[in-house]
C-alpha atoms as a PDB file:
ATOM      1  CA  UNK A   1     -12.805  17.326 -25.946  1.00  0.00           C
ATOM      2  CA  UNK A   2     -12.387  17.703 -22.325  1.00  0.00           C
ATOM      3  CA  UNK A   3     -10.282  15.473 -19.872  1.00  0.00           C
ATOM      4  CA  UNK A   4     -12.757  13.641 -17.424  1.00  0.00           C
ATOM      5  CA  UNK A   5     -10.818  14.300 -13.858  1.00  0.00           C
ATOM      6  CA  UNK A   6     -10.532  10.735 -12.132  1.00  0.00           C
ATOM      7  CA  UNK A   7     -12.908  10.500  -8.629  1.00  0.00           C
ATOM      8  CA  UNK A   8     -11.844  10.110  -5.645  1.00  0.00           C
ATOM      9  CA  UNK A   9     -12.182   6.445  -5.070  1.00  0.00           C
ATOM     10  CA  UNK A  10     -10.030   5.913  -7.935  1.00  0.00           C
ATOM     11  CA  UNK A  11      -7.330   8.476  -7.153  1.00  0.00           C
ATOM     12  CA  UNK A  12      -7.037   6.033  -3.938  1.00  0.00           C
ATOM     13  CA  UNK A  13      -6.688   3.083  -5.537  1.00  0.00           C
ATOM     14  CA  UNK A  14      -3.134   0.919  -5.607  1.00  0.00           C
ATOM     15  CA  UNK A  15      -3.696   0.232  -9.422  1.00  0.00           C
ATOM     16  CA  UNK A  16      -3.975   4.292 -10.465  1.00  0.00           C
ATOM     17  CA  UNK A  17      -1.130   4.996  -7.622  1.00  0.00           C
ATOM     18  CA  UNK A  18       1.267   2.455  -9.117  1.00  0.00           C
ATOM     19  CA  UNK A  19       0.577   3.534 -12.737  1.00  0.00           C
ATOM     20  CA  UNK A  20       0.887   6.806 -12.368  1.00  0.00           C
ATOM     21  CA  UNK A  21       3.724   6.905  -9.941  1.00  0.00           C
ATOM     22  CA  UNK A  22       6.588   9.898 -11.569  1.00  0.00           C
ATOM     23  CA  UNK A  23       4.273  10.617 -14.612  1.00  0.00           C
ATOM     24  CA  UNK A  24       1.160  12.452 -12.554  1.00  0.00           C
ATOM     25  CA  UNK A  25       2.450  15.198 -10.007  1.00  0.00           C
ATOM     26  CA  UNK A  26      -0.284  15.061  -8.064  1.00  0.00           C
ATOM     27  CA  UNK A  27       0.443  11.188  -6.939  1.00  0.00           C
ATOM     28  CA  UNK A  28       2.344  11.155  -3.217  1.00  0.00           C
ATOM     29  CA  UNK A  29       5.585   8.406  -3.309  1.00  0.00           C
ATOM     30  CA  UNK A  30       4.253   4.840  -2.519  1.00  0.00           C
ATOM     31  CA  UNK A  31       5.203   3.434   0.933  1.00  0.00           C
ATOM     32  CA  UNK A  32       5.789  -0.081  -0.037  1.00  0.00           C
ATOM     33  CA  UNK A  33       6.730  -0.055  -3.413  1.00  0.00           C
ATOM     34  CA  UNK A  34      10.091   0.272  -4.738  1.00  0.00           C
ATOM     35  CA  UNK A  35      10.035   1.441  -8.599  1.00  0.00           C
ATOM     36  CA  UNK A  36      11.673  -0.515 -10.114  1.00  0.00           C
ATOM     37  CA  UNK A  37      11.845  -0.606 -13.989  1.00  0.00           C
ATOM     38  CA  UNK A  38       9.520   1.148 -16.440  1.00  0.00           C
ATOM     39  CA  UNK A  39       9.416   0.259 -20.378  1.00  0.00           C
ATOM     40  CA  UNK A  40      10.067   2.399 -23.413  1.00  0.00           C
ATOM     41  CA  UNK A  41       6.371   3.229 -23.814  1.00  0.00           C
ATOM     42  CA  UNK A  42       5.348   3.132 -20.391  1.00  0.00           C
ATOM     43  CA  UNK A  43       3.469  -0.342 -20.976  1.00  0.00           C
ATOM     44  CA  UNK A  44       5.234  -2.299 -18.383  1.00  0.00           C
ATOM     45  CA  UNK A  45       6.122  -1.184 -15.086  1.00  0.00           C
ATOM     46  CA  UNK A  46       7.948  -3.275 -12.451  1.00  0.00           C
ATOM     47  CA  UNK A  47       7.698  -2.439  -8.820  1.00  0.00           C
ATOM     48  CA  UNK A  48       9.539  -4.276  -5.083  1.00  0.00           C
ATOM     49  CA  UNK A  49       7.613  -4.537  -2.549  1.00  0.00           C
ATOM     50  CA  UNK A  50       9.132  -3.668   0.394  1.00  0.00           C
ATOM     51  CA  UNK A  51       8.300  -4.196   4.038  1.00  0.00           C
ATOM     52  CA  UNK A  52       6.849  -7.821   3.429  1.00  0.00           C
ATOM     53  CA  UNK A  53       5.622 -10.388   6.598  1.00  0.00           C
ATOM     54  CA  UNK A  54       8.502 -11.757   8.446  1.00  0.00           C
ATOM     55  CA  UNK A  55       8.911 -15.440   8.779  1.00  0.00           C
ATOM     56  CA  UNK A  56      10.634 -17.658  10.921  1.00  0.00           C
ATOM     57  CA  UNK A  57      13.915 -18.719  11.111  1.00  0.00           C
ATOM     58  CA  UNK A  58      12.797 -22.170   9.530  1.00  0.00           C
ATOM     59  CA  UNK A  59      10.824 -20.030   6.490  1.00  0.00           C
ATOM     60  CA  UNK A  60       7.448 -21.453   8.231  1.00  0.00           C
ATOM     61  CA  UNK A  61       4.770 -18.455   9.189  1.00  0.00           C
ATOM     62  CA  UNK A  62       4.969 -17.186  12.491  1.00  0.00           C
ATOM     63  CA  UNK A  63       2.483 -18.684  15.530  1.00  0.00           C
ATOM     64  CA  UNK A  64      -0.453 -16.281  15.296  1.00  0.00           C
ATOM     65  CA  UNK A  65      -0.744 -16.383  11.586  1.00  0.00           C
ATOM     66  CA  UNK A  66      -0.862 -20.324  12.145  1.00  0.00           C
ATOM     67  CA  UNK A  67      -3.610 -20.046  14.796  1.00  0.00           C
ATOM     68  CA  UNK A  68      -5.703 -17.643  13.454  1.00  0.00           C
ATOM     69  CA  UNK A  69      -5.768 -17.807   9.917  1.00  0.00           C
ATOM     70  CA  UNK A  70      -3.952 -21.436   8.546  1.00  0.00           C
ATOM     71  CA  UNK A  71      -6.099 -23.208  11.600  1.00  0.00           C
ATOM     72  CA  UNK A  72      -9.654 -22.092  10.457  1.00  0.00           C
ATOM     73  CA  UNK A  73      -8.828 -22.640   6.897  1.00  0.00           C
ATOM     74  CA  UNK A  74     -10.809 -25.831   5.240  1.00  0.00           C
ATOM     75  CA  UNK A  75      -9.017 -28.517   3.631  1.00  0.00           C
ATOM     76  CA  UNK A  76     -10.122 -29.840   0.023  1.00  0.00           C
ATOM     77  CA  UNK A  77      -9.455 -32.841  -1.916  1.00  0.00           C
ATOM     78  CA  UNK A  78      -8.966 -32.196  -5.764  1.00  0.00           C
ATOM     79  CA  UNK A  79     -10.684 -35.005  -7.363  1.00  0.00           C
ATOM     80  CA  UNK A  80      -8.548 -36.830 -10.236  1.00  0.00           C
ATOM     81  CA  UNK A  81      -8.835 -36.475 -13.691  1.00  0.00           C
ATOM     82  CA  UNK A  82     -11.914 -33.989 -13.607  1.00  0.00           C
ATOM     83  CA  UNK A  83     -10.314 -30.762 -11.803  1.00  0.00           C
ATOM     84  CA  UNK A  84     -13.205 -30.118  -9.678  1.00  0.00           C
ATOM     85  CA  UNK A  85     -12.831 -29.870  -5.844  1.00  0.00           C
ATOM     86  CA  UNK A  86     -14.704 -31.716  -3.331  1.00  0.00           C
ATOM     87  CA  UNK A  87     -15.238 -30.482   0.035  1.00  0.00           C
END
């Protein structure tokens, strides 16, 4: 039975990258992952990610992440006892 070769668009992908990370040659070192801890079989593996946003001294997001993206976002109201959201 032959091995079907992963495509392209897969090769790319985070999810192949980070699983295959020091068991498949062919797979270049991850930029912003830090591995971390891999299990007896494999099964689990734990990764750091490195290089993460900065924040503030205060731990708040910085200005332009406030105006452009936390500004625009809509506010919802979760409605008691029924779990469904209301605009």
């Amino acid at each position: 039975m032959r091995r079907a070769s992963a495509s392209p668009l897969l090769r790319n992908s985070l999810l192949y990258r980070l699983h295959g990370y020091q068991m498949n040659p062919d797979i270049q070192p991850l930029k912003h992952f830090e591995h971390v801890f891999t299990s007896t079989n494999a099964m689990v593996r734990v990764y750091k990610v490195l290089d993460t946003a900065k924040r503030t001294e205060h731990g708040d997001y910085p200005a332009w992440i406030k105006k452009h993206v936390i500004s625009k976002s809509k506010a919802y109201n979760q409605k008691q006892g029924r779990g469904e959201l209301l605009v």
